[in-house]
PDB file of N, CA and C in Angstrom:
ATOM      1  N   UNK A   1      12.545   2.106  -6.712  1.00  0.00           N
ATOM      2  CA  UNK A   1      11.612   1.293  -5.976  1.00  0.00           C
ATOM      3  C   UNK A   1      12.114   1.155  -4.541  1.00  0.00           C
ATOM      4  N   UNK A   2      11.377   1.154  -3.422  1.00  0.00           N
ATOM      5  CA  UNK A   2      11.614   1.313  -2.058  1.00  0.00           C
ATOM      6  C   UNK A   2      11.474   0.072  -1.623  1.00  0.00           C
ATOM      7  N   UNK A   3      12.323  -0.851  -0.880  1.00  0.00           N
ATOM      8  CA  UNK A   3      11.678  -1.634  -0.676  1.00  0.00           C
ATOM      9  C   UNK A   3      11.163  -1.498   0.818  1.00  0.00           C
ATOM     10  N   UNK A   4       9.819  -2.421   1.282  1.00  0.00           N
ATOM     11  CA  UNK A   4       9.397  -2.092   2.811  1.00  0.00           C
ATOM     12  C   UNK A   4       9.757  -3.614   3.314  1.00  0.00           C
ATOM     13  N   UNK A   5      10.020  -3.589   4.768  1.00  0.00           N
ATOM     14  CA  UNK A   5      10.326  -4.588   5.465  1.00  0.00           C
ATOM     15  C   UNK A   5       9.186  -4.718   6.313  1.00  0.00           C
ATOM     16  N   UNK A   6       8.758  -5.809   6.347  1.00  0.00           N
ATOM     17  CA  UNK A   6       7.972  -6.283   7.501  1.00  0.00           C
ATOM     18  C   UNK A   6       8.081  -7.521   7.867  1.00  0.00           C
ATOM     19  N   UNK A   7       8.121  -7.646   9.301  1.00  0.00           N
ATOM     20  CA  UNK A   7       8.372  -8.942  10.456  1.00  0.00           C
ATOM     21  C   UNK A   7       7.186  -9.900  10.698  1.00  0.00           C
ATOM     22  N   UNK A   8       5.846  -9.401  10.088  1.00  0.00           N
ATOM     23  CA  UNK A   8       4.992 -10.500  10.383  1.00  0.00           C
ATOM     24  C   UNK A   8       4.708 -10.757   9.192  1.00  0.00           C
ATOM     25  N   UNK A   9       3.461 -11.814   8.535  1.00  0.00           N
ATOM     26  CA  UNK A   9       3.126 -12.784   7.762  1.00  0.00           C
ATOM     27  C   UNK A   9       3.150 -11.285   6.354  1.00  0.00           C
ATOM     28  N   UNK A  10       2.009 -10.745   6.861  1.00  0.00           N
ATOM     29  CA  UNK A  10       1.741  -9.320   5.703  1.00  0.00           C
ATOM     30  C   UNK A  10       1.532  -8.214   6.335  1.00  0.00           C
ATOM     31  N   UNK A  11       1.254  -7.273   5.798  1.00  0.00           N
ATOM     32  CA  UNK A  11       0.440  -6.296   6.220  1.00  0.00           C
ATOM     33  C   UNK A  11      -0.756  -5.391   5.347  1.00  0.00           C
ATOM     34  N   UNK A  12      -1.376  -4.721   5.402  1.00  0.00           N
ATOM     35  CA  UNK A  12      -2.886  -4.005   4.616  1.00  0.00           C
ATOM     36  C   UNK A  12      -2.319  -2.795   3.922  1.00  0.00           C
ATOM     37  N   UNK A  13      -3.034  -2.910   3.385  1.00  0.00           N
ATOM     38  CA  UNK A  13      -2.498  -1.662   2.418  1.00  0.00           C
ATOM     39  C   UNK A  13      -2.869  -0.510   3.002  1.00  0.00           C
ATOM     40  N   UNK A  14      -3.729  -0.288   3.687  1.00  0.00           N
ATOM     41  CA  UNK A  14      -3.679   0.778   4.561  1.00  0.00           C
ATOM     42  C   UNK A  14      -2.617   0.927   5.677  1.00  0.00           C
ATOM     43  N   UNK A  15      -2.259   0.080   6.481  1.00  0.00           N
ATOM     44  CA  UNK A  15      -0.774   0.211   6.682  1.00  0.00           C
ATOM     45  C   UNK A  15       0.089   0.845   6.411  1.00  0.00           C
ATOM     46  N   UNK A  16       0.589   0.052   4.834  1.00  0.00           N
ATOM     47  CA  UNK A  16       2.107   0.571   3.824  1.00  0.00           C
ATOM     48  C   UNK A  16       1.131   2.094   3.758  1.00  0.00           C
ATOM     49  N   UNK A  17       0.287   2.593   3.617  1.00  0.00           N
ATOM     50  CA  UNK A  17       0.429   3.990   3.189  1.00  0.00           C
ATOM     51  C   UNK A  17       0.191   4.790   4.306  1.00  0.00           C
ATOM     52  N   UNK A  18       0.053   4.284   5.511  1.00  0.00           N
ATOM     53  CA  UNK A  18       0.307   5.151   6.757  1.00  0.00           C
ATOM     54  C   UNK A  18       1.764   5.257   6.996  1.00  0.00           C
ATOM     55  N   UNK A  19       2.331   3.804   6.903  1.00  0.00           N
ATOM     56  CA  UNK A  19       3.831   3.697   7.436  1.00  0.00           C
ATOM     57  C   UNK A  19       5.047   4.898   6.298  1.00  0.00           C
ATOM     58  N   UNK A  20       4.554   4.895   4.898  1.00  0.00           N
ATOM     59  CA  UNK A  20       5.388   5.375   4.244  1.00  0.00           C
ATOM     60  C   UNK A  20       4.875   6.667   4.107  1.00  0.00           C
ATOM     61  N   UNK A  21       3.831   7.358   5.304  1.00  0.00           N
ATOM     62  CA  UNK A  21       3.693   8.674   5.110  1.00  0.00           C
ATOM     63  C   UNK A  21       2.771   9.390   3.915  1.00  0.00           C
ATOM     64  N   UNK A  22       2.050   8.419   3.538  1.00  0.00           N
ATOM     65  CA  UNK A  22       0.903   8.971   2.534  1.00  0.00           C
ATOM     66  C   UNK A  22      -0.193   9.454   2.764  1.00  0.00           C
ATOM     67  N   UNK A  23      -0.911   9.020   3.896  1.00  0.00           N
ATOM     68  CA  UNK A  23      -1.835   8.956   4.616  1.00  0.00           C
ATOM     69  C   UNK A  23      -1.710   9.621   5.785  1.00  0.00           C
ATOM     70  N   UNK A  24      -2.514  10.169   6.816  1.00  0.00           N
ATOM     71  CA  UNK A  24      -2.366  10.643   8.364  1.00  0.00           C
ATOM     72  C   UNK A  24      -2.736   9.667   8.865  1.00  0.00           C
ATOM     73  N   UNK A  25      -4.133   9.349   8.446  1.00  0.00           N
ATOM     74  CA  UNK A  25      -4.228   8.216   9.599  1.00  0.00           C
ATOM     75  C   UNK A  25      -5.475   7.035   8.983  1.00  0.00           C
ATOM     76  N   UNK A  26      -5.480   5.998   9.765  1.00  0.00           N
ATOM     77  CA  UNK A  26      -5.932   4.912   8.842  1.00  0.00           C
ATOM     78  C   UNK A  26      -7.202   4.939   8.546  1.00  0.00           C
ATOM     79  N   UNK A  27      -8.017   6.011   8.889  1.00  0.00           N
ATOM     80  CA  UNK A  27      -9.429   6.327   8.276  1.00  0.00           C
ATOM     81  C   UNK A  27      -9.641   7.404   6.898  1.00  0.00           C
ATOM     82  N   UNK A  28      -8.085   7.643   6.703  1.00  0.00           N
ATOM     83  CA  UNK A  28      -7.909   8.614   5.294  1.00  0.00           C
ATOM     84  C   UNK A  28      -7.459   7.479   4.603  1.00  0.00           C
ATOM     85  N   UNK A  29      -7.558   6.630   4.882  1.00  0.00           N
ATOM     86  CA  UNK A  29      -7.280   4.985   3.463  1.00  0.00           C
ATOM     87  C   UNK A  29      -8.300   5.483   2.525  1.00  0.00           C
ATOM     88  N   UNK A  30      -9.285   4.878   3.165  1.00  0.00           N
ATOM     89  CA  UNK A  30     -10.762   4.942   2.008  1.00  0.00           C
ATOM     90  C   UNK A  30     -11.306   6.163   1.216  1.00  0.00           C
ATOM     91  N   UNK A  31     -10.791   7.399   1.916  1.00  0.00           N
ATOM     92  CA  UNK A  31     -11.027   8.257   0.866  1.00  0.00           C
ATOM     93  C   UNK A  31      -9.845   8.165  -0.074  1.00  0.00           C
ATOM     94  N   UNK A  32      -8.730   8.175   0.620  1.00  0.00           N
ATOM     95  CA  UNK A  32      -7.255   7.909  -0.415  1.00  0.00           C
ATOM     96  C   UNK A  32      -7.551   7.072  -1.670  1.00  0.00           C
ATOM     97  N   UNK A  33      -7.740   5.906  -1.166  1.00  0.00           N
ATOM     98  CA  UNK A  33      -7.925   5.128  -2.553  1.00  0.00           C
ATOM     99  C   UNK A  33      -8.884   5.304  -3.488  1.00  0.00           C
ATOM    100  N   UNK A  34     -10.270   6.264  -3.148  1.00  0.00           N
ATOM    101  CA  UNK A  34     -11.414   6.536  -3.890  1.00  0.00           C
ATOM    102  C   UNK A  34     -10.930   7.535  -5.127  1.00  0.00           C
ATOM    103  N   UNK A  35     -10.259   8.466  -4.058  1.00  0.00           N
ATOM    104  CA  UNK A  35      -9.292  10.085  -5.190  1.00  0.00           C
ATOM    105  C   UNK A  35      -7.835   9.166  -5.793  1.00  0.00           C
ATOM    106  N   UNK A  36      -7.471   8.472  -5.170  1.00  0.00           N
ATOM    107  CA  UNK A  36      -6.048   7.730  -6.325  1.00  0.00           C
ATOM    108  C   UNK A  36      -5.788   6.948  -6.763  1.00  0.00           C
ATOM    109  N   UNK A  37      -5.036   6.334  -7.469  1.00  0.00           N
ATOM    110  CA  UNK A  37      -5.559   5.433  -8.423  1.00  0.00           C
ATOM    111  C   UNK A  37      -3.481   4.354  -7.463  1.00  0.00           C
ATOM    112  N   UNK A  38      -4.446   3.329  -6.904  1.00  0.00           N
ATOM    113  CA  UNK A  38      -3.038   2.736  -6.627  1.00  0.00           C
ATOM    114  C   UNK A  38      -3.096   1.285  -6.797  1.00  0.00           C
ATOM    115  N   UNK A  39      -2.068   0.619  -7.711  1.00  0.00           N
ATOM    116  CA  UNK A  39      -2.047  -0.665  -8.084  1.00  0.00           C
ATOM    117  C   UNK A  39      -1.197  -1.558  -6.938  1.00  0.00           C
ATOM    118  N   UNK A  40      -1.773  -2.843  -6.966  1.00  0.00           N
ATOM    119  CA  UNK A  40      -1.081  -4.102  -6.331  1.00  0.00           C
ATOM    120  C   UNK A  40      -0.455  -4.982  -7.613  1.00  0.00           C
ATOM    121  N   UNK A  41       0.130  -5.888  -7.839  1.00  0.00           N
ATOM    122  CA  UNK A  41       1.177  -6.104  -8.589  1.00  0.00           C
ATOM    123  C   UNK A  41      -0.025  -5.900 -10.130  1.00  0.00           C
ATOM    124  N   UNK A  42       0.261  -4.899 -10.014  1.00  0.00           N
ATOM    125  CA  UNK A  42      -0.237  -4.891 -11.760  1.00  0.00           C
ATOM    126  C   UNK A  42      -1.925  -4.455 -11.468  1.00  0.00           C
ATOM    127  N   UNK A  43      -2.420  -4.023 -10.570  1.00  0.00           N
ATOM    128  CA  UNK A  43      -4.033  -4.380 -10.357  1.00  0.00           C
ATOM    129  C   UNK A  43      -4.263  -3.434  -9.800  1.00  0.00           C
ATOM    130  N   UNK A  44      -5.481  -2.340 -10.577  1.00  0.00           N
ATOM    131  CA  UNK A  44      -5.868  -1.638  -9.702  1.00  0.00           C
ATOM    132  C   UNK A  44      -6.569  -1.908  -8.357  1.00  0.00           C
ATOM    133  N   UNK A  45      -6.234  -1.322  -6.971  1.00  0.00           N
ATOM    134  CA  UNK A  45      -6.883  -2.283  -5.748  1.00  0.00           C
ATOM    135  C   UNK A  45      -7.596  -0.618  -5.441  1.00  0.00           C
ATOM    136  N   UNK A  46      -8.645  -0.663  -4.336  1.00  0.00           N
ATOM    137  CA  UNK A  46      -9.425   0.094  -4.215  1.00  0.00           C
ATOM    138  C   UNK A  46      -9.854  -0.014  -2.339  1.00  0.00           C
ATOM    139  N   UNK A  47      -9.279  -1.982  -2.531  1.00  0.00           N
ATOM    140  CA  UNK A  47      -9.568  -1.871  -0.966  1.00  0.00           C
ATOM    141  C   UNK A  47      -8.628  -1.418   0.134  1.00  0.00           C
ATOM    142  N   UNK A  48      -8.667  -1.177   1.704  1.00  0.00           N
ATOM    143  CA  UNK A  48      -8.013  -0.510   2.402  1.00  0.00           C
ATOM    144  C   UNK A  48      -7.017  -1.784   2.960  1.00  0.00           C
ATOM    145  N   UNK A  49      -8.236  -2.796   2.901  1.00  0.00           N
ATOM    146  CA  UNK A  49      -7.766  -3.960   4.225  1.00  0.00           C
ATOM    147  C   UNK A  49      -7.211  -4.966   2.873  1.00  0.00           C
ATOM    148  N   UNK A  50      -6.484  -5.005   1.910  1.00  0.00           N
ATOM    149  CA  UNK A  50      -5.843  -5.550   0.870  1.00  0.00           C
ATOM    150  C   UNK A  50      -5.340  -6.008   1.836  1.00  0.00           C
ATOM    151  N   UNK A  51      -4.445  -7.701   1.347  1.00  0.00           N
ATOM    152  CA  UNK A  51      -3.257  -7.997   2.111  1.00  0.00           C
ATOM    153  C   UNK A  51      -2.136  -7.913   1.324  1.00  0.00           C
ATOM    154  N   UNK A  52      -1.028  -7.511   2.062  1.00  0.00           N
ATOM    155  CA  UNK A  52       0.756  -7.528   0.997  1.00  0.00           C
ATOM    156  C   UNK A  52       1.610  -8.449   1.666  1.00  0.00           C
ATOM    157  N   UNK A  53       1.759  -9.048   1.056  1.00  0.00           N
ATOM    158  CA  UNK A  53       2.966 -10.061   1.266  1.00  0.00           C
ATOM    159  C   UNK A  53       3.961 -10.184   0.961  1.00  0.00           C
ATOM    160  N   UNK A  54       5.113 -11.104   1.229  1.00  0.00           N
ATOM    161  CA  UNK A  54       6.622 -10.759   0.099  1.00  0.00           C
ATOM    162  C   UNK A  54       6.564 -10.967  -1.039  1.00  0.00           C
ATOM    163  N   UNK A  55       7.138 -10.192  -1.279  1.00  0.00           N
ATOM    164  CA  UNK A  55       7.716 -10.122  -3.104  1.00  0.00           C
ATOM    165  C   UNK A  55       6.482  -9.025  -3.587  1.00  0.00           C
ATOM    166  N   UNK A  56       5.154  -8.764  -3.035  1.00  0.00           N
ATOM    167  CA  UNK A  56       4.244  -7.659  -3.315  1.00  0.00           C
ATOM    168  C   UNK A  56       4.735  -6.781  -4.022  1.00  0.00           C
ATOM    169  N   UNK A  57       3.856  -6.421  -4.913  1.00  0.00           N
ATOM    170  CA  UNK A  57       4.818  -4.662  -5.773  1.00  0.00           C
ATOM    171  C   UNK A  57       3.538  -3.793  -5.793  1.00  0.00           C
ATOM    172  N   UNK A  58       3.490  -2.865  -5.229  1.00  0.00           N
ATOM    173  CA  UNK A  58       2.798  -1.272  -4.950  1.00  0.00           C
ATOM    174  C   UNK A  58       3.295  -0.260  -5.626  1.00  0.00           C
ATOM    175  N   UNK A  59       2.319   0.175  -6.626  1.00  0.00           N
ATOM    176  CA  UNK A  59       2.455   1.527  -7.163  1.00  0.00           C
ATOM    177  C   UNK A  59       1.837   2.836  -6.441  1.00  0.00           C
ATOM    178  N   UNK A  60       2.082   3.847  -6.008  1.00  0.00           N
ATOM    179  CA  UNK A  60       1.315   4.983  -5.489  1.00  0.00           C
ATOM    180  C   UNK A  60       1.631   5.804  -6.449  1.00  0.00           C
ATOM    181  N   UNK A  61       1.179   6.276  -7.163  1.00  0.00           N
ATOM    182  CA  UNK A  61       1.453   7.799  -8.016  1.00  0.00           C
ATOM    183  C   UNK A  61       2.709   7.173  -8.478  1.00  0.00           C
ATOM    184  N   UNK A  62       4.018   8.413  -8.297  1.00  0.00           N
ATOM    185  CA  UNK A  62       5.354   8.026  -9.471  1.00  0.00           C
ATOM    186  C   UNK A  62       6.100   6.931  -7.858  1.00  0.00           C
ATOM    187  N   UNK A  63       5.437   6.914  -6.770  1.00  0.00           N
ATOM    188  CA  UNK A  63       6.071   5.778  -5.778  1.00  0.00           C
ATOM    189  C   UNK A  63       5.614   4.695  -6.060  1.00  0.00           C
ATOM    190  N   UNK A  64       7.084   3.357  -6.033  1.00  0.00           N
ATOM    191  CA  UNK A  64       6.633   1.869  -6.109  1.00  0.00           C
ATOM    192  C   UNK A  64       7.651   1.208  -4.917  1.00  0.00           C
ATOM    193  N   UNK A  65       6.702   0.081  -4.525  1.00  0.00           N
ATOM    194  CA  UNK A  65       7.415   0.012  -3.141  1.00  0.00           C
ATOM    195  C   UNK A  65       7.102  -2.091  -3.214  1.00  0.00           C
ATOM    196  N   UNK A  66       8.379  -2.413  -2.668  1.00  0.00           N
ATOM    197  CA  UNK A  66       8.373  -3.818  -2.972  1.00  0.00           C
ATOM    198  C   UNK A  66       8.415  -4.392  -1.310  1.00  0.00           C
ATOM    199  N   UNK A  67       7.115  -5.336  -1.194  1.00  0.00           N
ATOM    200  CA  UNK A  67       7.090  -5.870   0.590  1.00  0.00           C
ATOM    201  C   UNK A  67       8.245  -6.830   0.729  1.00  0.00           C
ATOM    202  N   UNK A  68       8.922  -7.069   1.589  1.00  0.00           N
ATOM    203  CA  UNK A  68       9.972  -7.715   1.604  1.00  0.00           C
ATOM    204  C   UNK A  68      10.080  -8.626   3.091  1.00  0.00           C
TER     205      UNK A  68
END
């Protein structure tokens, strides 16, 4: 599990998957999440503009990534 650091309150889940290189750019969110199947703590999420906060847990495929 990876954990991600961030300095303000949260950030979007389109974000974490630009920042960790999943994505090119933040208009490939919405097709991303349509073709993959990616959970928020336990939940499939679907939206781009999700919010993550600390302690958050993100599954992408076999990647899980904890907001910190």
């Amino acid at each position: 599990m990876k954990t991600v650091k961030i300095t303000t309150e949260y950030i979007t889940l389109q974000q974490l998957l630009k920042m960790e290189n999943i994505i090119s750019s933040g208009g490939a969110a919405k097709y991303y999440l349509v073709e993959n199947e990616v959970y928020v703590n336990g939940e499939l999420e679907q939206r781009r503009g999700r919010k993550l906060y600390s302690k958050d847990q993100i599954k992408v495929g076999k990647d899980e990534f904890v907001i910190e």
